[in-house]
Protein backbone atom coordinates (compact mmCIF):
# COMPACT_ATOMS: atom_id res chain seq x y z
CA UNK A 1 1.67 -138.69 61.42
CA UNK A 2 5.31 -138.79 60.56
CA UNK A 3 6.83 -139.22 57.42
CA UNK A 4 10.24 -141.13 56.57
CA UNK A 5 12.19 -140.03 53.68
CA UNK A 6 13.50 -143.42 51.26
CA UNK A 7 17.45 -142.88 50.18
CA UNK A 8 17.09 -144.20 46.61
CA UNK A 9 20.78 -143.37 46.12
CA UNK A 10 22.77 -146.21 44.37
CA UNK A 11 26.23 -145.36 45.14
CA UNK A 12 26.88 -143.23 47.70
CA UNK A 13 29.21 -140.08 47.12
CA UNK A 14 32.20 -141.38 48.40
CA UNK A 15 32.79 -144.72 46.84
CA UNK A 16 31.87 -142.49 43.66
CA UNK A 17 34.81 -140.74 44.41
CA UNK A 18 37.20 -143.46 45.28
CA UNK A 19 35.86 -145.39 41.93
CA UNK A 20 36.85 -142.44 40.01
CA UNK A 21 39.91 -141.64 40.92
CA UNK A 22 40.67 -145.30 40.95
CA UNK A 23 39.64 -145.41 36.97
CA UNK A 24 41.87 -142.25 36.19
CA UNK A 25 44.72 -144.00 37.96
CA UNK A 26 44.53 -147.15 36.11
CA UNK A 27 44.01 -145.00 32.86
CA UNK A 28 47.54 -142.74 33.40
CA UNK A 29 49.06 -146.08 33.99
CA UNK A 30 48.25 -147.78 30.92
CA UNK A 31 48.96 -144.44 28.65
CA UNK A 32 52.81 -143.99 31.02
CA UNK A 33 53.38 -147.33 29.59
CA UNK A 34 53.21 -146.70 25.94
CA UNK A 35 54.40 -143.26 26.12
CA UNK A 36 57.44 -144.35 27.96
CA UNK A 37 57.97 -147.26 25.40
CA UNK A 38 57.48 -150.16 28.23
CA UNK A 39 55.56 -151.96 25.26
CA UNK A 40 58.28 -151.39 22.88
CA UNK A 41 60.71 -154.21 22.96
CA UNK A 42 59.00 -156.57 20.76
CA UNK A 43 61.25 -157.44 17.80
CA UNK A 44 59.68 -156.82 14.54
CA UNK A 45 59.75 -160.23 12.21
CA UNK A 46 61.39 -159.70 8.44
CA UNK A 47 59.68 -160.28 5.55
CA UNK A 48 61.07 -162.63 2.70
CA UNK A 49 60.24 -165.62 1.33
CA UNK A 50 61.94 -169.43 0.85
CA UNK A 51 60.71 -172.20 -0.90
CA UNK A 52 61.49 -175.43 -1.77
CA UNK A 53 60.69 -178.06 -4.02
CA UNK A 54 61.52 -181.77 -4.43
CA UNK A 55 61.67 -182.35 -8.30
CA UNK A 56 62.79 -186.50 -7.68
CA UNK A 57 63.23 -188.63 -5.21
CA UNK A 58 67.23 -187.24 -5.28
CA UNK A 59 66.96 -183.97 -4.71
CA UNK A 60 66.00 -180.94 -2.93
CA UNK A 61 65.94 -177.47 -3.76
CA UNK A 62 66.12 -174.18 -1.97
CA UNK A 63 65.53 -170.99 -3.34
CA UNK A 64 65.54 -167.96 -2.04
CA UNK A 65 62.38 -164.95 -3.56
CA UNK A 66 63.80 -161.87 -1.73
CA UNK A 67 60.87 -160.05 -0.21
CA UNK A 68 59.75 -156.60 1.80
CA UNK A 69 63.06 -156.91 3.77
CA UNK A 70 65.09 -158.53 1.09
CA UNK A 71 67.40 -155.18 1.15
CA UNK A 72 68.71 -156.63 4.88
CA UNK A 73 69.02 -159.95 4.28
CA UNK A 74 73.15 -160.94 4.64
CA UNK A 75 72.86 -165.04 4.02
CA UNK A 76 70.35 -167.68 4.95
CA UNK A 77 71.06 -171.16 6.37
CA UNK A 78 70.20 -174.43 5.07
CA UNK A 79 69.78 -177.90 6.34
CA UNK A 80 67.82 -180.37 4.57
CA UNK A 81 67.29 -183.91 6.74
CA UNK A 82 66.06 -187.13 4.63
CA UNK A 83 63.42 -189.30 5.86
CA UNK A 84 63.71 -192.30 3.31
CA UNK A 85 63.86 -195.93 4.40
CA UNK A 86 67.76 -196.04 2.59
CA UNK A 87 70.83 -194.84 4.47
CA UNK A 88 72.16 -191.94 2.76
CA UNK A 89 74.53 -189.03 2.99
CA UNK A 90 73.43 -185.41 1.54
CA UNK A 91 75.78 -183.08 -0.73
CA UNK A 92 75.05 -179.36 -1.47
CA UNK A 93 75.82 -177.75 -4.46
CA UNK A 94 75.48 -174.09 -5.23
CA UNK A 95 76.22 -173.34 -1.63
CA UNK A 96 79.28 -172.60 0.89
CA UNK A 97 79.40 -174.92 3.65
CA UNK A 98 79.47 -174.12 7.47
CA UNK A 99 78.85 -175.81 10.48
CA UNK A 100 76.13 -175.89 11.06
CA UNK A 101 74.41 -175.90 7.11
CA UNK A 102 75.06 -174.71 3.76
CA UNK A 103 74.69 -171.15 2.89
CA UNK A 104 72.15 -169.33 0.62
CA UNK A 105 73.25 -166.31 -1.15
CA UNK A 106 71.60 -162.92 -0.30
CA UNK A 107 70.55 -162.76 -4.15
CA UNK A 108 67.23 -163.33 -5.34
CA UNK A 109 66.82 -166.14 -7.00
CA UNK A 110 69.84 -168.21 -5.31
CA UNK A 111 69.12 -171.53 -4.54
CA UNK A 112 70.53 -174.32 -2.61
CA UNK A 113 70.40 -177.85 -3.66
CA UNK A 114 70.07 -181.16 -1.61
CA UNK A 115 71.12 -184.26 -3.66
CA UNK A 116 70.60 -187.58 -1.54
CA UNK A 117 73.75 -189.83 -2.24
CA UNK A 118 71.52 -192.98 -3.37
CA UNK A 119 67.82 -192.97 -5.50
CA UNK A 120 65.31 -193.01 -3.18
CA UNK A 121 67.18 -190.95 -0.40
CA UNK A 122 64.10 -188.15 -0.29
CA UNK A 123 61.52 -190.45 0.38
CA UNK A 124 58.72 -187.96 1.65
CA UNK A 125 58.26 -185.76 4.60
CA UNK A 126 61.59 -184.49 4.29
CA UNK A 127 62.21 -181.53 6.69
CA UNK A 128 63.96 -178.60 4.93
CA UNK A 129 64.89 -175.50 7.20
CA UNK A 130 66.24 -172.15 6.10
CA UNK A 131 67.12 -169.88 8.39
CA UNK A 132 68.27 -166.19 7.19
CA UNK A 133 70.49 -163.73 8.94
CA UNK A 134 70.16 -159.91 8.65
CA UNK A 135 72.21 -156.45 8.94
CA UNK A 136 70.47 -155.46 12.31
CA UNK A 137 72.42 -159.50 13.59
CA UNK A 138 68.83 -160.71 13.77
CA UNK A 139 68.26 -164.07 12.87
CA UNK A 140 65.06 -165.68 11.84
CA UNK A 141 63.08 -169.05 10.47
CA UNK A 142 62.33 -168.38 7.08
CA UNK A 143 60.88 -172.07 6.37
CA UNK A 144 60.51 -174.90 8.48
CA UNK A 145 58.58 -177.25 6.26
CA UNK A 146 58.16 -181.07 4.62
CA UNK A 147 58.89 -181.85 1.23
């Protein structure tokens, strides 16, 4: 009577090999890439804070609450864009003006203020958005919001 002998092996020997050297290849890939900074591009966002508030249907304002990177904030940039039913034009006050906005100071506590030319020029769902500038030449939305 003869006997066979079952092979109750799973894997055999060499695909264990080739699956383990294919795991510690994958492995000093991933740990080349942080050690050689490949991950390390992504700009860090700032921390500071903007709000504003809409005390009457005339006016807007923006104030500036300085924050974890208020020590690197230059100026921030302001546009405020009505959505009332009348036609109206918007003046700044406590602010420089530049193309593109009205400036808010790098002090905390500045503030920026929107005053519709007609009652009734803020009519709701006003879009205010501040954008700040810092000493590294980032730049960065500080608030993009409705009022």
């Amino acid at each position: 009577m003869a006997f066979t002998r079952k092979n109750d092996e799973a894997v055999s020997p060499v695909i264990g090999v080739i699956l383990m050297v294919a795991i510690t290849v994958i492995l000093a890939a991933v740990i080349a890439a942080f050690v050689f900074g490949m991950s390390g591009n992504i700009s860090k966002s700032k921390i500071v804070a903007v709000t504003a508030q809409q005390p009457d249907a005339q006016t807007i304002t923006v104030t500036y609450q300085g924050g974890q990177d208020a020590g690197s904030f230059v100026n921030g940039n302001v546009t405020v864009t009505p959505s009332g039913s009348v036609t109206c034009t918007v003046a700044y006050s406590n602010a420089t003006a530049t193309t593109s906005g009205f400036i808010l100071a790098q002090n905390v506590g500045s503030w920026v203020t929107a005053t519709g030319s007609v009652n009734g020029c803020f009519g709701g769902k006003d879009h205010v958005v501040a954008t700040g500038k810092f000493g590294d030449g980032s730049q960065q939305v500080l608030l993009d919001t409705y009022v």
